[in-house]
Protein backbone atom coordinates (compact mmCIF):
# COMPACT_ATOMS: atom_id res chain seq x y z
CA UNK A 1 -32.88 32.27 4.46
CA UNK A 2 -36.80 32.02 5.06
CA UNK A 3 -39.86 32.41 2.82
CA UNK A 4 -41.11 35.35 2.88
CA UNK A 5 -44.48 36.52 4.48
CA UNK A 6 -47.06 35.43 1.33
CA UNK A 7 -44.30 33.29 -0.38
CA UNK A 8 -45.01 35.55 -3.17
CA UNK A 9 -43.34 37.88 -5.42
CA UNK A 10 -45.14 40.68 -4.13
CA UNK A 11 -43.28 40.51 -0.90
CA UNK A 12 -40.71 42.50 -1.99
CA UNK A 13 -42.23 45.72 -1.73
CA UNK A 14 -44.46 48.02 -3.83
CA UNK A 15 -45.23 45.48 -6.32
CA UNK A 16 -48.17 43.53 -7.32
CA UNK A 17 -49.36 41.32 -9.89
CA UNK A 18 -52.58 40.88 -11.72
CA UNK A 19 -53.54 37.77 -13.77
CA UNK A 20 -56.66 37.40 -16.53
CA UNK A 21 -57.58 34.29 -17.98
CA UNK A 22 -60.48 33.06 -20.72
CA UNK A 23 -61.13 29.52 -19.98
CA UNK A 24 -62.55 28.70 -23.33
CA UNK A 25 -59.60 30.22 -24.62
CA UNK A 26 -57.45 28.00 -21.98
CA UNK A 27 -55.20 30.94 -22.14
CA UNK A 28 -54.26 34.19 -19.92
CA UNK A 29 -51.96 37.26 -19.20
CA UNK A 30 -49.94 37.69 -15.98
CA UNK A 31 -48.54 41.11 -15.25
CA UNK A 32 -45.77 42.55 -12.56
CA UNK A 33 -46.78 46.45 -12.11
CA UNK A 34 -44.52 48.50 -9.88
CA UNK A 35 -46.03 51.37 -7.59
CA UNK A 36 -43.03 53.00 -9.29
CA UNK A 37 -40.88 52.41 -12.49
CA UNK A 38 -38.13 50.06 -10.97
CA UNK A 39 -34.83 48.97 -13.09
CA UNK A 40 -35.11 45.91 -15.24
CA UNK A 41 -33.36 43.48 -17.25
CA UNK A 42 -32.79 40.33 -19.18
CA UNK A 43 -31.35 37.10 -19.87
CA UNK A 44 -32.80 34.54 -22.91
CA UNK A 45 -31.04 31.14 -22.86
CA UNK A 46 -33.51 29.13 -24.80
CA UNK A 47 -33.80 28.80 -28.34
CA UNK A 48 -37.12 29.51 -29.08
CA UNK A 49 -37.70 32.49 -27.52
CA UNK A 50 -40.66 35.28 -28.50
CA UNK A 51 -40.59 38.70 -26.74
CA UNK A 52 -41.02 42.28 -26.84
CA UNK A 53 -39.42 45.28 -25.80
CA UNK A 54 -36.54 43.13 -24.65
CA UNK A 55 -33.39 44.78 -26.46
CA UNK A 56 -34.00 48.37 -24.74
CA UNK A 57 -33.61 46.70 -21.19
CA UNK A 58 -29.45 46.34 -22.42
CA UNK A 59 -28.02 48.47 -20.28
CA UNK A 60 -26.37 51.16 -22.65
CA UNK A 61 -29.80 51.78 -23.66
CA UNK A 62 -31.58 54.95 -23.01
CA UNK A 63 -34.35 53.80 -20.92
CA UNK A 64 -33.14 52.15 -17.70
CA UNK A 65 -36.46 51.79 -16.00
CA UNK A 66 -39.98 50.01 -16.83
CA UNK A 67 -43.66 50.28 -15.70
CA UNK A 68 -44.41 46.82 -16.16
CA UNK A 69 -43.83 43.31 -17.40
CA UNK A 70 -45.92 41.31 -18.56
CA UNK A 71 -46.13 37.50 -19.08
CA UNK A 72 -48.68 35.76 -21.17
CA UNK A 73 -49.92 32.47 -23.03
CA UNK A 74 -50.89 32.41 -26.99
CA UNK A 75 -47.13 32.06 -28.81
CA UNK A 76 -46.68 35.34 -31.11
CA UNK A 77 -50.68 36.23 -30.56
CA UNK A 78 -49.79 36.70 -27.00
CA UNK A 79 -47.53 39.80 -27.78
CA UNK A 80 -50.14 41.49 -27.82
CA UNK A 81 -50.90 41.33 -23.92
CA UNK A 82 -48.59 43.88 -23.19
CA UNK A 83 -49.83 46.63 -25.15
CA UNK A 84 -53.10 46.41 -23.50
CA UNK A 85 -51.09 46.66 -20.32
CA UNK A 86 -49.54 49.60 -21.94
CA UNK A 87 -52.99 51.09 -22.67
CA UNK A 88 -53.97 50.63 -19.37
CA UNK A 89 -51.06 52.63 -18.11
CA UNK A 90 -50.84 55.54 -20.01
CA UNK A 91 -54.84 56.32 -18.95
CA UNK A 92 -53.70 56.34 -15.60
CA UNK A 93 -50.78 58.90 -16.64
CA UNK A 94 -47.76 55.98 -16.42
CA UNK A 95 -44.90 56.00 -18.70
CA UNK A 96 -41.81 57.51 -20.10
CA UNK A 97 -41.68 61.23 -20.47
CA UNK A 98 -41.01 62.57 -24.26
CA UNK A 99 -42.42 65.94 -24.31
CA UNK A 100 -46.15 66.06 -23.24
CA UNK A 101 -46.62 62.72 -24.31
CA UNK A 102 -45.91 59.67 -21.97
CA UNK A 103 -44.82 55.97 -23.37
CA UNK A 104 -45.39 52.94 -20.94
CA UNK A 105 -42.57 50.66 -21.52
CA UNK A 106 -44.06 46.85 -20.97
CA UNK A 107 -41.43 44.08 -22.09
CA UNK A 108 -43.12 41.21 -22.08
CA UNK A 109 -42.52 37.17 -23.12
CA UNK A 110 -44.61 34.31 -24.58
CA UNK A 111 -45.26 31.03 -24.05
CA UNK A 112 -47.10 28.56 -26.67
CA UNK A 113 -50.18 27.36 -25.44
CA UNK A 114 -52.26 26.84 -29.24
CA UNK A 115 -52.69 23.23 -29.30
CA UNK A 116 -54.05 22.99 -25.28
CA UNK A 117 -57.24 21.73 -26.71
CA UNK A 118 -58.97 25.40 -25.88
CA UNK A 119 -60.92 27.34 -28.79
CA UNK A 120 -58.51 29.14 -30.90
CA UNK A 121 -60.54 30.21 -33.48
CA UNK A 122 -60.75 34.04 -32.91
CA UNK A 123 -61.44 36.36 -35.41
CA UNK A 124 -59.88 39.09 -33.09
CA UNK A 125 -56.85 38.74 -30.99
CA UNK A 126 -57.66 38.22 -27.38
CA UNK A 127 -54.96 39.30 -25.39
CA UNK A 128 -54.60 42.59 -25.35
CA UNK A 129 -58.36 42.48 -23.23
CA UNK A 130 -56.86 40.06 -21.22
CA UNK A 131 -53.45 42.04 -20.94
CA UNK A 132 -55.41 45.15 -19.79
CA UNK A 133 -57.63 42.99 -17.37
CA UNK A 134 -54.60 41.44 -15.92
CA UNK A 135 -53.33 45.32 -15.02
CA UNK A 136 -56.55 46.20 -13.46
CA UNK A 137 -56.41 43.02 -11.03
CA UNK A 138 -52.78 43.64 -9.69
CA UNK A 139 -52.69 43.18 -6.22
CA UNK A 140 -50.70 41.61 -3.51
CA UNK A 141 -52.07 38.50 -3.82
CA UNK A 142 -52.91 36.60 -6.71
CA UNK A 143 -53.84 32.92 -7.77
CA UNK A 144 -51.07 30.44 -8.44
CA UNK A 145 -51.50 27.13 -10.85
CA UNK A 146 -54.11 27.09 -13.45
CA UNK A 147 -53.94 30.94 -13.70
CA UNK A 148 -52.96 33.78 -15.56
CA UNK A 149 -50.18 33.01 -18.23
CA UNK A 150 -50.11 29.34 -16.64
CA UNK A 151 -53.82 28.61 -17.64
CA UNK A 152 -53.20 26.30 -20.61
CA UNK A 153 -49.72 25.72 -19.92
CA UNK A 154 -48.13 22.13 -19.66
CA UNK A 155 -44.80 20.38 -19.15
CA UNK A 156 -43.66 16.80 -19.92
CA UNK A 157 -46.70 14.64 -19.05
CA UNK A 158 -48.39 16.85 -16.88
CA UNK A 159 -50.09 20.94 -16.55
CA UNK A 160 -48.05 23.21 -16.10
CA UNK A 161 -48.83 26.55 -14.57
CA UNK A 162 -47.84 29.90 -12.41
CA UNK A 163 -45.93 29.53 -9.85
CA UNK A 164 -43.91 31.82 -7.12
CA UNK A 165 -42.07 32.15 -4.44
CA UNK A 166 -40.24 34.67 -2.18
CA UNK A 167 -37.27 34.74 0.25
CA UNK A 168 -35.85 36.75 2.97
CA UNK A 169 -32.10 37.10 3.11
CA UNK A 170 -30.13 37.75 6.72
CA UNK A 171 -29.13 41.17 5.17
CA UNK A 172 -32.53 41.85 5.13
CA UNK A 173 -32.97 42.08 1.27
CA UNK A 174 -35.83 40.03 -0.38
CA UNK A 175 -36.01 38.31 -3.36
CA UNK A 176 -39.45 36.82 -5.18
CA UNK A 177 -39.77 34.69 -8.25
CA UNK A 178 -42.86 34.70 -10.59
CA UNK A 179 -42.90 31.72 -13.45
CA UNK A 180 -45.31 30.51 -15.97
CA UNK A 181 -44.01 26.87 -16.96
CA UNK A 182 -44.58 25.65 -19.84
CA UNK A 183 -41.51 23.33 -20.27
CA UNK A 184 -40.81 20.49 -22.92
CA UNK A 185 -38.65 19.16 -19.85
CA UNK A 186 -40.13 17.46 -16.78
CA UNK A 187 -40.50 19.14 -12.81
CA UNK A 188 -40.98 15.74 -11.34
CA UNK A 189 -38.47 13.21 -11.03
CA UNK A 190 -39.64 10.17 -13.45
CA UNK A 191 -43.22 8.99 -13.09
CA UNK A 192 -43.29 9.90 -9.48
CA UNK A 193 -44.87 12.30 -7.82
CA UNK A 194 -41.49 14.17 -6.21
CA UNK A 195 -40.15 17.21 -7.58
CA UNK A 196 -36.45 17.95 -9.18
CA UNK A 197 -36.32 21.54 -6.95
CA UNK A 198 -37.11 19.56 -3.91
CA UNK A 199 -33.39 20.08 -2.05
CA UNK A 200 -34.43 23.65 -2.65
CA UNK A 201 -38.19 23.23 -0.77
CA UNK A 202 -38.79 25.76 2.16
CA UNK A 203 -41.96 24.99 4.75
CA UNK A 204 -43.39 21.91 2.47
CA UNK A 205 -44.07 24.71 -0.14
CA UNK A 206 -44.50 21.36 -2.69
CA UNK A 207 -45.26 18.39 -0.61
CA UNK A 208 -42.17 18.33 1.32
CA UNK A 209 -41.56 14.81 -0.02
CA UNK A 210 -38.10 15.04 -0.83
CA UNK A 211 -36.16 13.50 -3.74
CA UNK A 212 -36.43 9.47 -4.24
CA UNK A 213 -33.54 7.36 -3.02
CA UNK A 214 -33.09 6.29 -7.14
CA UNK A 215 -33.77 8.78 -9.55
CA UNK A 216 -33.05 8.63 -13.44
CA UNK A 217 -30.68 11.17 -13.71
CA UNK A 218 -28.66 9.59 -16.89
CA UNK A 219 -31.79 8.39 -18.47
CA UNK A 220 -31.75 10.19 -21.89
CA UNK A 221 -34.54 12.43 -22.05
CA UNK A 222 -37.35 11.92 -24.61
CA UNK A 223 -39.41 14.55 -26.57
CA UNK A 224 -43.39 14.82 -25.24
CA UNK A 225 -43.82 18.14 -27.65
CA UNK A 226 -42.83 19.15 -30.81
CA UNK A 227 -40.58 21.86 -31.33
CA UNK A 228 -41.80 25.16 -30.93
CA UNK A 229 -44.64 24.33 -28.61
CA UNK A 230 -42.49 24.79 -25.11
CA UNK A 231 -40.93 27.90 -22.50
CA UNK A 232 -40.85 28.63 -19.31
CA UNK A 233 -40.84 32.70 -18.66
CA UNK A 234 -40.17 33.82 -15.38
CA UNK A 235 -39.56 37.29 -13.53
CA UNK A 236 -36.88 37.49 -10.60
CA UNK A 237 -37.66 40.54 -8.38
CA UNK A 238 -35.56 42.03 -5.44
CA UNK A 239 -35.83 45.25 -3.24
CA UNK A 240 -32.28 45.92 -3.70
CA UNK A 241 -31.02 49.14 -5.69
CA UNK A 242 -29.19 47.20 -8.63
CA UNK A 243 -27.95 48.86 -11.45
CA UNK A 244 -29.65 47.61 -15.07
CA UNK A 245 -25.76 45.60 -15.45
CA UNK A 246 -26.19 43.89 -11.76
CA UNK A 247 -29.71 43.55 -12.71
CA UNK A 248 -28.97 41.42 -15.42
CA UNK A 249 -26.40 39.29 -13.91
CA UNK A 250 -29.30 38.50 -11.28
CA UNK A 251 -31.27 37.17 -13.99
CA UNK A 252 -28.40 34.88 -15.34
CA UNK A 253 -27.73 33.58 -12.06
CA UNK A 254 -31.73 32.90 -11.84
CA UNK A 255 -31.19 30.79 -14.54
CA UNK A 256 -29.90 27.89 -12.56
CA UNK A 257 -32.83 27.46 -10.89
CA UNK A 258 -34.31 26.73 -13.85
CA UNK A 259 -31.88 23.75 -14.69
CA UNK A 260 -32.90 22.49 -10.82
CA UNK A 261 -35.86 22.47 -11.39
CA UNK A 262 -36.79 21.12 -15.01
CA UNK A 263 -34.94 18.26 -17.01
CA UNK A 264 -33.68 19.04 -19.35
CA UNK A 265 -34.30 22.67 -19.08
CA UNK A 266 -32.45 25.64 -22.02
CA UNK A 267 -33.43 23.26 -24.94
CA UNK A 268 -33.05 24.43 -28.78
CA UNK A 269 -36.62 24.62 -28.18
CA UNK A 270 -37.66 26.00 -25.31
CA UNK A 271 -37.74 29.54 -25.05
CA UNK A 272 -36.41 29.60 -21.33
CA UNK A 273 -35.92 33.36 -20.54
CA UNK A 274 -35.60 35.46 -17.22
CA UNK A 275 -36.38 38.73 -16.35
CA UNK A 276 -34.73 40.51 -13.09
CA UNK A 277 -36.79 43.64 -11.78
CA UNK A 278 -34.83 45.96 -9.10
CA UNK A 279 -37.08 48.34 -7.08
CA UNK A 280 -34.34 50.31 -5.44
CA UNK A 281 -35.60 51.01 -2.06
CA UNK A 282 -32.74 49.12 -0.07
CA UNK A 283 -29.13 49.95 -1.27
CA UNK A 284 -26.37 47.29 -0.88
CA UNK A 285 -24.78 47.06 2.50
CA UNK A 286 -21.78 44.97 1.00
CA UNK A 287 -21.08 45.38 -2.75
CA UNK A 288 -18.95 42.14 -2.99
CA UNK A 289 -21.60 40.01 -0.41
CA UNK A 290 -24.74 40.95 -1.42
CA UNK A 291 -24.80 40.80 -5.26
CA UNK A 292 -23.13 36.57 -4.26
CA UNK A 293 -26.22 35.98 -1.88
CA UNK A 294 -28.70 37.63 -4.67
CA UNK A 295 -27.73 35.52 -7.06
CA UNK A 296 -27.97 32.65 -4.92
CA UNK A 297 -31.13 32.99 -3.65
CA UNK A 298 -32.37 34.27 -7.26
CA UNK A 299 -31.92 30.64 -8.20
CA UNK A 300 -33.31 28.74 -5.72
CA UNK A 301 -36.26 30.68 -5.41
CA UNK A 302 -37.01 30.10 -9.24
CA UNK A 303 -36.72 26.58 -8.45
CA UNK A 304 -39.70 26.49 -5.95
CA UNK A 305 -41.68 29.00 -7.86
CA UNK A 306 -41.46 25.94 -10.67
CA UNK A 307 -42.58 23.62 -8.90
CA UNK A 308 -45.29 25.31 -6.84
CA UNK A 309 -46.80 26.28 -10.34
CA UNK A 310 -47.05 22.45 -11.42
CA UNK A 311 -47.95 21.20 -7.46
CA UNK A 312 -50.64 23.77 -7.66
CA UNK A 313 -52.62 23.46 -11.07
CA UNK A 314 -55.57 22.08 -10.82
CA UNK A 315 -58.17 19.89 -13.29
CA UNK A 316 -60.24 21.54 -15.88
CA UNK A 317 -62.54 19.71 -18.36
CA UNK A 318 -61.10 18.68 -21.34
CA UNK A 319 -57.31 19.04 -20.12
CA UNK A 320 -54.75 16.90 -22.41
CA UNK A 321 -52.45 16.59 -19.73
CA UNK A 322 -53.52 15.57 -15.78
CA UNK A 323 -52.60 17.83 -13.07
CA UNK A 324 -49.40 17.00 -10.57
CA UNK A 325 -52.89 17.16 -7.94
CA UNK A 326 -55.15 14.37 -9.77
CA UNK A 327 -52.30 12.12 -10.06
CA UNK A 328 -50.75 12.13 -6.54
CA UNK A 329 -52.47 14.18 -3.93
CA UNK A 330 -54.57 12.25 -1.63
């Protein structure tokens, strides 16, 4: 198992991802656009969660295919990034056919990033501009940290931000992770500076400084938000043809990267949710094998993407929280 080339979602093939962000706002839009519609699906396990579009990506639904998905700051306001997404779609002739008329279908998620200390007081909502700049920037690479749907996001005592990661099984299949955390649990292990996904750390992706001989692992947990104010949204990705059922039990298995990576992660109120997006354009070699090793590296490449996106943010003026960076990279 190795990292792919850019260590970035976009190495699985023929996607890309655009990101728009209003730093007076101290918000912004992140968006996964396939060259093609590619199978997708989902799995919530927090208990806060705000979406859209998410109950047609069941798999006895109709549509079994999306253009896009889209994830983005600003709590229920935020919604809104995906129908400028959609907007931006159907002028360039995207979407699902009905007659002469084509519908882009953009799930998206929502994290809450109100009370980040940015200016709020719109008298329009912002994101579906920022969703529809977000879709005009998709490209192979794309800014990680303080960007996109991780500009205003924090964790417990520190930013948070957007993170990914990519890896490269031996069957040849890839797998990327995209994450904007935004966690009422903590990525670092106490007050120090390592990180809970470090056994999971390819290359020095984070620091490469391992896990602490003593960590707290019993201590009981204590609450730096109030409820309401906390998610972490990711997107697993993979080249492999999955149906929308194996699709979905990719995301559940992504979820235990999550609980590597953030403590305690799946709260009553955080809206921890996963989706898994299957381009199609390598078919399974083993059907017993290669759905085990997906899975597998589903979660551990969630883990790094979650820590990359808090090793990564950077300071702003006027931040409420310090970055991972100001505190302990010399």
């Amino acid at each position: 198992m190795r990292a792919g080339p850019r260590n970035l979602i976009t190495d699985v093939a023929g996607l890309r991802v655009g990101n728009a962000s209003d730093d007076r706002l101290r918000s912004g839009a992140t968006v996964l656009v396939g060259d093609l519609p590619f199978t997708a699906a989902v799995h919530v396990m927090g208990g806060a969660p705000g979406t859209r579009e998410t109950d047609l990506l069941a798999p006895d639904k109709l549509v079994q295919q999306v253009d896009a998905l889209v994830l983005s700051g600003g709590s229920a306001f935020g919604l809104d990034a995906a129908s400028g997404v959609a907007d931006g779609l159907r002028a360039m002739g995207r979407g699902f056919v009905v007659g002469n008329q084509r519908v882009p279908i953009v799930p998206g998620a929502i994290l809450f990033d109100l009370l980040n200390g940015g200016d709020k007081g719109w008298t329009e909502n912002p994101y579906k501009p920022l969703g529809r700049a977000a879709l005009a920037a998709a490209a192979e690479e794309f800014a990680l940290g303080t960007a996109g749907a991780g500009t205003g996001a924090t964790c417990h005592g520190l930013k948070g931000g957007l993170g990914s990661a990519s890896v490269v099984l031996g069957s040849g299949l890839t797998v990327g992770a995209l994450v904007a955390v935004n966690a009422l649990g903590s990525v670092t292990v106490g007050e120090g500076p390592q990180f809970w996904a470090s056994p999971w750390e390819l290359e020095g992706e984070f620091g490469g400084l391992g896990l602490p001989a003593q960590f707290p692992a019993l201590e009981e947990p204590r609450l730096a938000k109030r409820p309401g104010e906390a998610t972490t949204i990711a997107i697993i990705a993979t080249d492999a043809a999955l149906t929308q059922a194996q699709a979905q039990r990719l995301a559940v298995a992504a979820h235990d990267g999550m609980a590597r990576a953030i403590v305690p992660s799946h709260t009553p109120f955080d809206g921890d949710l996963v989706f898994a997006a299957a381009t199609g354009a390598r078919e399974l070699t083993d059907p017993i094998a290669d759905p085990f090793q997906l899975g597998h590296a589903a979660a551990c490449c969630l883990a790094r993407a979650i820590a990359r996106a808090v090793y990564l943010a950077v300071p702003e003026p006027g931040d409420t929280l310090p970055a991972w960076g100001s505190l302990h990279r010399r």
